[in-house]
Protein backbone atom coordinates (compact mmCIF):
# COMPACT_ATOMS: atom_id res chain seq x y z
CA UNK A 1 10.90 -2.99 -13.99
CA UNK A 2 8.94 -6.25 -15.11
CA UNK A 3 7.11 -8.45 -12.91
CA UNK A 4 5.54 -11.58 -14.06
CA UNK A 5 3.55 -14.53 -12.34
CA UNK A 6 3.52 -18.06 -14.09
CA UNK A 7 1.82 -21.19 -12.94
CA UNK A 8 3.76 -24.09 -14.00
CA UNK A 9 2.42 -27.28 -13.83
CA UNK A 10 4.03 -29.58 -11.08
CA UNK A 11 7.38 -27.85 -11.68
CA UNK A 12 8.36 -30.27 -8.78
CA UNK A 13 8.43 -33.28 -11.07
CA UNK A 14 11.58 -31.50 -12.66
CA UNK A 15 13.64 -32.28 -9.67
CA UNK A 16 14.62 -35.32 -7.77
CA UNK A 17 14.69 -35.81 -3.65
CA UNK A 18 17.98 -33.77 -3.37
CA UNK A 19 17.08 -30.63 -5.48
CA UNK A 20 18.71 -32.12 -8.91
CA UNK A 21 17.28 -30.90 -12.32
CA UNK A 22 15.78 -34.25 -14.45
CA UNK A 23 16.04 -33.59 -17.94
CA UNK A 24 15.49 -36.80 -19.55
CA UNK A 25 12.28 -39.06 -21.55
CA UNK A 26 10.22 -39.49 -18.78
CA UNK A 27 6.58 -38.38 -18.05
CA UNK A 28 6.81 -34.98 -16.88
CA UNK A 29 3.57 -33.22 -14.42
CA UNK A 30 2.44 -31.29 -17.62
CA UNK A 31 0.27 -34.00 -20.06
CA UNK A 32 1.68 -35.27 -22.95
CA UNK A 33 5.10 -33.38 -22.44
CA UNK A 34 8.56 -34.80 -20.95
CA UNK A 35 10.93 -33.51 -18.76
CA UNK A 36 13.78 -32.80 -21.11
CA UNK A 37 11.03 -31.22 -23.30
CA UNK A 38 8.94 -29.21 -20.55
CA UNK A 39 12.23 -28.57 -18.95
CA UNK A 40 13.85 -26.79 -21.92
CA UNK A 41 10.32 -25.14 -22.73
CA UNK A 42 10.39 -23.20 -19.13
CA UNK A 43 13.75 -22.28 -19.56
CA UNK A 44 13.09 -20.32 -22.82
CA UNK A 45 9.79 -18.89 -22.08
CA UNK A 46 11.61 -17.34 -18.65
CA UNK A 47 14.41 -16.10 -20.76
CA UNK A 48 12.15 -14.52 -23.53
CA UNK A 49 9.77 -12.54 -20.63
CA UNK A 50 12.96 -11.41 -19.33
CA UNK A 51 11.27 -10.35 -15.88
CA UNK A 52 13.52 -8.88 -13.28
CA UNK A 53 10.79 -10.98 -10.94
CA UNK A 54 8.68 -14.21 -11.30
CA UNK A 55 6.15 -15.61 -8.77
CA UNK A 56 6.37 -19.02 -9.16
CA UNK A 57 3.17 -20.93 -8.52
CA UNK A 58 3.36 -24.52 -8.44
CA UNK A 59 6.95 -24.07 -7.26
CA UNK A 60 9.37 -27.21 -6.73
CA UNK A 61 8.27 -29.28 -3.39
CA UNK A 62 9.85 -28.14 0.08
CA UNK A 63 9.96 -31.41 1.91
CA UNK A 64 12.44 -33.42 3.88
CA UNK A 65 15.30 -32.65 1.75
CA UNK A 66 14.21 -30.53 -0.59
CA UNK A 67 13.74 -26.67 -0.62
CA UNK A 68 12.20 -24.64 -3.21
CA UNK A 69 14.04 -22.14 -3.18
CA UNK A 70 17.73 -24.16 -3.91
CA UNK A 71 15.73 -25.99 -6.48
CA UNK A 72 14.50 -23.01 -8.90
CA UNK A 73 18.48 -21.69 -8.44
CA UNK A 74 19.61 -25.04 -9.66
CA UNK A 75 17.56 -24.27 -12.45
CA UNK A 76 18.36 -20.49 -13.06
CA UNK A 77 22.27 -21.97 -13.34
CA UNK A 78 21.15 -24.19 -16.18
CA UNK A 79 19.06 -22.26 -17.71
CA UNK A 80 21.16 -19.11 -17.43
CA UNK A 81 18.60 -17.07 -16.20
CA UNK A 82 19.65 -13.56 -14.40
CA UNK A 83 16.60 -14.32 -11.97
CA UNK A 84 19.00 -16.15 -10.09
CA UNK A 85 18.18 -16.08 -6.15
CA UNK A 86 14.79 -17.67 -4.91
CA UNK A 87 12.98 -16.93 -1.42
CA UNK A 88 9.79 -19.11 -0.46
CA UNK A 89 7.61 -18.94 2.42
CA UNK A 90 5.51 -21.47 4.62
CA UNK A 91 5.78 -24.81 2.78
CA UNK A 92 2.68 -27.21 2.11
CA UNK A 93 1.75 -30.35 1.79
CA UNK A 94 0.33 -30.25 -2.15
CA UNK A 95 3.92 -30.26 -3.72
CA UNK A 96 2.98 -26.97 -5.21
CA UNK A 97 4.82 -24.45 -3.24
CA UNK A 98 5.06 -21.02 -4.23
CA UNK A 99 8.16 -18.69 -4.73
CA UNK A 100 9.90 -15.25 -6.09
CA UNK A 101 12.84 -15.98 -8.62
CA UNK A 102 14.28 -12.75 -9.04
CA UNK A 103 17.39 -11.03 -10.07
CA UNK A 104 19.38 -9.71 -7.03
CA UNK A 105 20.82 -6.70 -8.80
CA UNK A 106 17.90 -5.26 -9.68
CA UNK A 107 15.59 -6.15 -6.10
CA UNK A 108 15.74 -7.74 -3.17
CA UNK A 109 13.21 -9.41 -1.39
CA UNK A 110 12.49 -11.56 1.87
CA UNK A 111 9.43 -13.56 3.20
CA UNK A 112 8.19 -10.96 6.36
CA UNK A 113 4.34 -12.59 7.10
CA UNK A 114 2.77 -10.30 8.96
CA UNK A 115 -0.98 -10.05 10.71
CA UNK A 116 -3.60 -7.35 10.83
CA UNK A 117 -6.31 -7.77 13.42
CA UNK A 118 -9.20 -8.93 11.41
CA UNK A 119 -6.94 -11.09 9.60
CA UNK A 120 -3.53 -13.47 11.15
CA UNK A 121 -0.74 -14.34 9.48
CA UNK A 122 -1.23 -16.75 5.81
CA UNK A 123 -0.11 -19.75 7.66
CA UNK A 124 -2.67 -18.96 10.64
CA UNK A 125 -6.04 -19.67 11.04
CA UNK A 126 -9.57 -17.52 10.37
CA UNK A 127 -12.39 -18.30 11.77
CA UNK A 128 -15.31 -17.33 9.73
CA UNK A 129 -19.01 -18.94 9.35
CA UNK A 130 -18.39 -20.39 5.52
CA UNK A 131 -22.20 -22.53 5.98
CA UNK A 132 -24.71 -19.62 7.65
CA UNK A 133 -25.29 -21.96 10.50
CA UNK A 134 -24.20 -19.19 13.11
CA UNK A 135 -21.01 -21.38 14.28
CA UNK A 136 -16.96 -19.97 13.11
CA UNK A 137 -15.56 -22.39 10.39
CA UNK A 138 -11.70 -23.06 10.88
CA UNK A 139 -10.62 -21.65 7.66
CA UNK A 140 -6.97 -22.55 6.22
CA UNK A 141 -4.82 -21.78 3.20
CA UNK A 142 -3.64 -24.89 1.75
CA UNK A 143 -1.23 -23.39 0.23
CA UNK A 144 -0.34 -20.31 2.93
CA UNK A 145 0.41 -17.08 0.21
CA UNK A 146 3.78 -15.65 0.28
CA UNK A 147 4.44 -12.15 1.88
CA UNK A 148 7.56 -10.60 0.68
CA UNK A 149 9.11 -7.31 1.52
CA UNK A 150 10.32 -5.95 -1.39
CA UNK A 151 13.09 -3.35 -2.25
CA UNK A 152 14.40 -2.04 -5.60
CA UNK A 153 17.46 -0.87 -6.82
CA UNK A 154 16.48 2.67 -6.56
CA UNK A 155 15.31 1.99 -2.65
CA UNK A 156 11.82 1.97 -3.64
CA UNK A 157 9.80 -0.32 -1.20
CA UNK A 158 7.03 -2.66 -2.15
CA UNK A 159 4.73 -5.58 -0.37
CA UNK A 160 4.35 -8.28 -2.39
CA UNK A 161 2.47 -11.40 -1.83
CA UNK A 162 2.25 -14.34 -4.37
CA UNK A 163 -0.98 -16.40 -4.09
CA UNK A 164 -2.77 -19.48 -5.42
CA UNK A 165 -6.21 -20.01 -3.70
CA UNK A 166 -8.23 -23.18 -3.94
CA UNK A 167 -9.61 -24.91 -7.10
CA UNK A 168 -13.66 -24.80 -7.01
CA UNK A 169 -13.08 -28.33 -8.83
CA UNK A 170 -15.28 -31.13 -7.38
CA UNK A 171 -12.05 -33.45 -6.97
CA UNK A 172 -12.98 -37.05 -5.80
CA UNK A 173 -16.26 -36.41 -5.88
CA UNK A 174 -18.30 -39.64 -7.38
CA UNK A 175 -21.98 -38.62 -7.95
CA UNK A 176 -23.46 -35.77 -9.44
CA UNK A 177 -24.46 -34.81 -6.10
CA UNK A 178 -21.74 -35.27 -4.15
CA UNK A 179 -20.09 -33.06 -6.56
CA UNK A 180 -22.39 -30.25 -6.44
CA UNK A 181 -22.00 -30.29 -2.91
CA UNK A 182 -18.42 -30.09 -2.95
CA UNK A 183 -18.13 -27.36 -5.77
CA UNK A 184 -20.10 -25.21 -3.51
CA UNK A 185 -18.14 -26.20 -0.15
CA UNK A 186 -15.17 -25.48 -2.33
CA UNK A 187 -16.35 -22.18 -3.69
CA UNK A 188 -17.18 -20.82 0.27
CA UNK A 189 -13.66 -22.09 1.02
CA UNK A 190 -12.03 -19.98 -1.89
CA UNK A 191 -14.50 -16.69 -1.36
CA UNK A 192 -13.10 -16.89 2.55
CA UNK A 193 -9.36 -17.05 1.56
CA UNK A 194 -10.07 -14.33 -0.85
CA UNK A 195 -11.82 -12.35 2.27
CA UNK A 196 -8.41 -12.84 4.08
CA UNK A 197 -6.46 -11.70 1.85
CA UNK A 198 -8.34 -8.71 0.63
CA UNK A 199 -7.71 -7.68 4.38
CA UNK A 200 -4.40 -7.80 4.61
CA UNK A 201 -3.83 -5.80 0.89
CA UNK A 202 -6.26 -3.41 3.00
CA UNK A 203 -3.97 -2.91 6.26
CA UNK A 204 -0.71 -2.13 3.44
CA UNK A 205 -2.92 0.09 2.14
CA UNK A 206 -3.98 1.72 5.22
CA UNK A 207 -0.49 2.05 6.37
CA UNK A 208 0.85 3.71 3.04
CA UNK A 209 2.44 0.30 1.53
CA UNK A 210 2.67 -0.11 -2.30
CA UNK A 211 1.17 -3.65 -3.07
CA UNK A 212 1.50 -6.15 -5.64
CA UNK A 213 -1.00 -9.15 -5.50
CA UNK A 214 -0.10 -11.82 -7.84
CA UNK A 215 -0.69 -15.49 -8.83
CA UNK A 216 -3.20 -17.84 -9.57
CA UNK A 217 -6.97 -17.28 -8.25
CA UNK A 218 -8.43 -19.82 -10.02
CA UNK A 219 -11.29 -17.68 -10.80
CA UNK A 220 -12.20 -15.71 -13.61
CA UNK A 221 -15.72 -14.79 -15.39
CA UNK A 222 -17.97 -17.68 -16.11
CA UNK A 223 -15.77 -20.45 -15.20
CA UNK A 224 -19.04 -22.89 -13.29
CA UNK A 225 -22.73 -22.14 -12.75
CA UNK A 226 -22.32 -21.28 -9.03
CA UNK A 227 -21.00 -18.10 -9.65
CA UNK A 228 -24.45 -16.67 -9.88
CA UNK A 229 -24.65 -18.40 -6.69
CA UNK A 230 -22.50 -16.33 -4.56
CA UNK A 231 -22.70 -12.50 -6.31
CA UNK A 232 -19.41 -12.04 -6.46
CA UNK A 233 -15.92 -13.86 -7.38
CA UNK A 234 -12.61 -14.40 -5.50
CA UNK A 235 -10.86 -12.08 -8.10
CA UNK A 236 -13.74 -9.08 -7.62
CA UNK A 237 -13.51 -9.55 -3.31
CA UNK A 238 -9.84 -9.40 -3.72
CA UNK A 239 -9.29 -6.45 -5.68
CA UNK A 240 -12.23 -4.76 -4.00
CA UNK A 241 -11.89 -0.68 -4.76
CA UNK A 242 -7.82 -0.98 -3.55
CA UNK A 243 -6.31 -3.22 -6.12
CA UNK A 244 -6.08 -2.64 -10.26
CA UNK A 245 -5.98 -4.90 -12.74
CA UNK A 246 -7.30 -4.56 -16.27
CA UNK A 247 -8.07 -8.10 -17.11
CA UNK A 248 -9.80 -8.34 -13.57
CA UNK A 249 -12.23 -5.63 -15.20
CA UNK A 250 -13.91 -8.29 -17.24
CA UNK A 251 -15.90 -9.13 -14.31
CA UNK A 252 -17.16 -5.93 -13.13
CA UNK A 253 -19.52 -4.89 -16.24
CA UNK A 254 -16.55 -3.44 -18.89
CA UNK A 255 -16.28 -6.63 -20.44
CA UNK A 256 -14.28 -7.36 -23.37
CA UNK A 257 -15.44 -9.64 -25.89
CA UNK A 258 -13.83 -12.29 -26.48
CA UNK A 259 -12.55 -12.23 -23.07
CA UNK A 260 -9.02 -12.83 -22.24
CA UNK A 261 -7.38 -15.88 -20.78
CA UNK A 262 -4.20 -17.08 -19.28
CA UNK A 263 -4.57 -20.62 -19.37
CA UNK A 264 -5.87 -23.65 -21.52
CA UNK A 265 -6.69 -26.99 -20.59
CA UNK A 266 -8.08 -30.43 -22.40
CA UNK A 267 -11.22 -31.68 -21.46
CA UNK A 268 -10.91 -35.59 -22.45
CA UNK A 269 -14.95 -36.21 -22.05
CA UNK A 270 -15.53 -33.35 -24.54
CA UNK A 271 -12.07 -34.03 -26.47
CA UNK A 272 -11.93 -29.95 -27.18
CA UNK A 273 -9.67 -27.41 -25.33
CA UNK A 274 -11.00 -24.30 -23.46
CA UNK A 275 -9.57 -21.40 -22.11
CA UNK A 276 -9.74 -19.29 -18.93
CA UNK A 277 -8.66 -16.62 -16.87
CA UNK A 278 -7.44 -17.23 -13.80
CA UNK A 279 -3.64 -15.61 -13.31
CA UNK A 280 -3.49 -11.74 -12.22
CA UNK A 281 -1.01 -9.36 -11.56
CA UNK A 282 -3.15 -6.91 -9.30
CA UNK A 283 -1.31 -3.26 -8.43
CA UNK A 284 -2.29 -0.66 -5.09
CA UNK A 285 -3.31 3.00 -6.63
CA UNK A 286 0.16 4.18 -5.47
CA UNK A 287 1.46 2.07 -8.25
CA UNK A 288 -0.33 3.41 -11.16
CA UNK A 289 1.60 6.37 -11.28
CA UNK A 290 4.05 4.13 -12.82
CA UNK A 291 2.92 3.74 -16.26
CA UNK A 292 1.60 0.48 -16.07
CA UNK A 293 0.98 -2.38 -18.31
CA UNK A 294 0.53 -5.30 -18.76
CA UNK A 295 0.81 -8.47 -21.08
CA UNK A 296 -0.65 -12.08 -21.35
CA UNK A 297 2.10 -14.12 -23.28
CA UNK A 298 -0.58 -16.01 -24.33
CA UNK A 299 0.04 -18.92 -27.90
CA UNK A 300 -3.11 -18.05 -29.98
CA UNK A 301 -4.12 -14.91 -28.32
CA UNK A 302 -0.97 -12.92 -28.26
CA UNK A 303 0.18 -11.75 -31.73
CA UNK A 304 4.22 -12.34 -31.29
CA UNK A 305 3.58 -15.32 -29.58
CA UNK A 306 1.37 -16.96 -32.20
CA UNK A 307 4.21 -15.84 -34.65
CA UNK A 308 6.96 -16.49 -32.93
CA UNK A 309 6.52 -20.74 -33.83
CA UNK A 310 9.86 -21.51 -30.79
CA UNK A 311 7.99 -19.34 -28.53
CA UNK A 312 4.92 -20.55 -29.55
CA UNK A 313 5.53 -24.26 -28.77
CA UNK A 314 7.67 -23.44 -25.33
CA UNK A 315 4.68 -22.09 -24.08
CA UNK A 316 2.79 -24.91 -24.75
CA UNK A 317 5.03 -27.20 -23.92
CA UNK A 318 6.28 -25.50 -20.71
CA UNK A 319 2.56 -25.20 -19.11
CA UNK A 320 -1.14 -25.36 -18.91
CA UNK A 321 -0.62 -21.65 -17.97
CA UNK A 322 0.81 -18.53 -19.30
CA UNK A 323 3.04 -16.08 -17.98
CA UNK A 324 1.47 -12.57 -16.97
CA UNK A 325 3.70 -9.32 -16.97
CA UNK A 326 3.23 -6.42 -15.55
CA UNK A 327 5.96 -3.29 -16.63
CA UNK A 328 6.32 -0.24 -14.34
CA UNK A 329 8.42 2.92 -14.84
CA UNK A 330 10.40 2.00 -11.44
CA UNK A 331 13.89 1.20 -10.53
């Protein structure tokens, strides 16, 4: 079985107010790319990973009248994907939902939130002290994570949950110090979603539950100079000593150098790209049993993609991140 998480830039831009693909010359989300272009580029980067399972971050828009899920099966039909049935859970207000695409005769899989007691359901509400000042904080996902009950083929059963926790970026911020301010605000607000959903892998744990964590944490090693700051990162309180993932290890002392990444963005004031890591696949203990592994299908970084020049450009042209797979002997 492969699993695979991929954060595709405002994948909603790809559709119009009733669900309908756009493939044509305008301006897609994803700079410098349009949506015929980024459009086609998704298609063949989800047809070369060949995962029986995606988690879709910055999934198409639930709105009004649209629906994420309808919209990434109007795209499986063009594309001709076998990933062709969707399920999404609590919609938001960003545009940037998140969903499974996943191939129905290999798994199924439905949105079942659920709550422990130190820790409600992802569209709930925590209350935890984020400034020290002794009073509860109302803290919020913006983008609730999506809890999926999970069964394959072979009757094997699995708890999912697809997440994308907040940026630390300063965003609207117009002074130095304003933006300081709000890069730490920002980074209490992601360590406290991380808190909440560390407890909830911990009650599936407790109760026996094979888990798969997956999606964007916007976090990795050395990303801002408030990590220092706060000891430890979203991706370290998340996996805690219940979750595995090797390219989480880079933060705990076993680094690797040069450290991996999963995405790449421009920085216009600089003019020079960079790289980070900030997409995980994260697996219980029960799960390693399975023969793991795992695979950035990273441009410059992974050999076949580098050579590979159609898959090369897709995945630069699809996103300003890369897929992440994760293999397990499991039907």
């Amino acid at each position: 079985m492969r699993l695979a998480t991929y954060n595709i830039e405002w994948f909603a831009y790809l559709f119009d107010s009733q669900d309908r693909l756009l493939l044509d010359a305008a301006p897609s989300g994803h700079h410098g790319t349009d949506r015929y272009t980024q459009g086609r580029a998704i298609a063949h980067v989800l047809r070369r990973i060949d995962a029986d399972a995606v988690m879709i971050i910055e999934a198409p828009n639930t709105g009004k009248t649209q629906r994420s899920a309808r919209a990434l099966e109007h795209f499986a039909a063009e594309a001709g994907l076998r990933t062709c049935e969707a399920v999404s859970g609590f919609a938001n207000d960003t545009r940037q939902e998140i969903s499974l695409l996943y191939d129905p005769a290999v798994l199924s899989a439905v949105h079942d939130p659920q709550a422990a007691p130190d820790a409600p359901r992802f569209d709930g509400v925590l209350p935890m002290d984020l400034d020290v000042d002794a009073q509860a904080d109302a803290v919020r996902f913006s983008k609730p994570p999506l809890e999926l009950a999970v069964t394959t083929r072979g009757g094997t059963a699995l708890r999912m949950i697809g997440a994308h926790l907040k940026s630390k970026a300063p965003h609207g911020a117009r002074t130095p110090a304003a933006a300081t301010a709000r890069s730490i605000a920002n980074r209490r607000k992601q360590l406290a979603q991380a808190i909440w959903l560390h407890r909830r892998v911990a009650a599936h744990v407790a109760a026996g539950d094979h888990v798969v964590v997956m999606g964007d944490l916007n976090d990795g090693p050395g990303l801002d100079e408030y990590e220092k700051l706060f000891g430890r990162s979203s991706v370290e309180i998340v996996m805690g000593d219940l979750l595995n993932d090797p390219h989480g290890l880079a933060l705990s002392g076993a680094q690797r150098d040069p450290l991996p990444s999963t995405s790449r963005f421009y920085n216009p004031e600089t003019k020079r790209y960079f790289c980070a890591l900030l997409d995980y696949v994260m697996i219980s203990h029960s799960l390693m049993q399975y023969q793991p592994h795992w695979r950035i299908w990273h441009p410059f970084e992974d050999a076949e993609c580098r050579d590979d020049a159609t898959l090369h450009r897709a995945l630069l042209d699809a996103s300003d991140h890369f897929p992440v797979t994760l293999d397990l002997q499991l039907d």
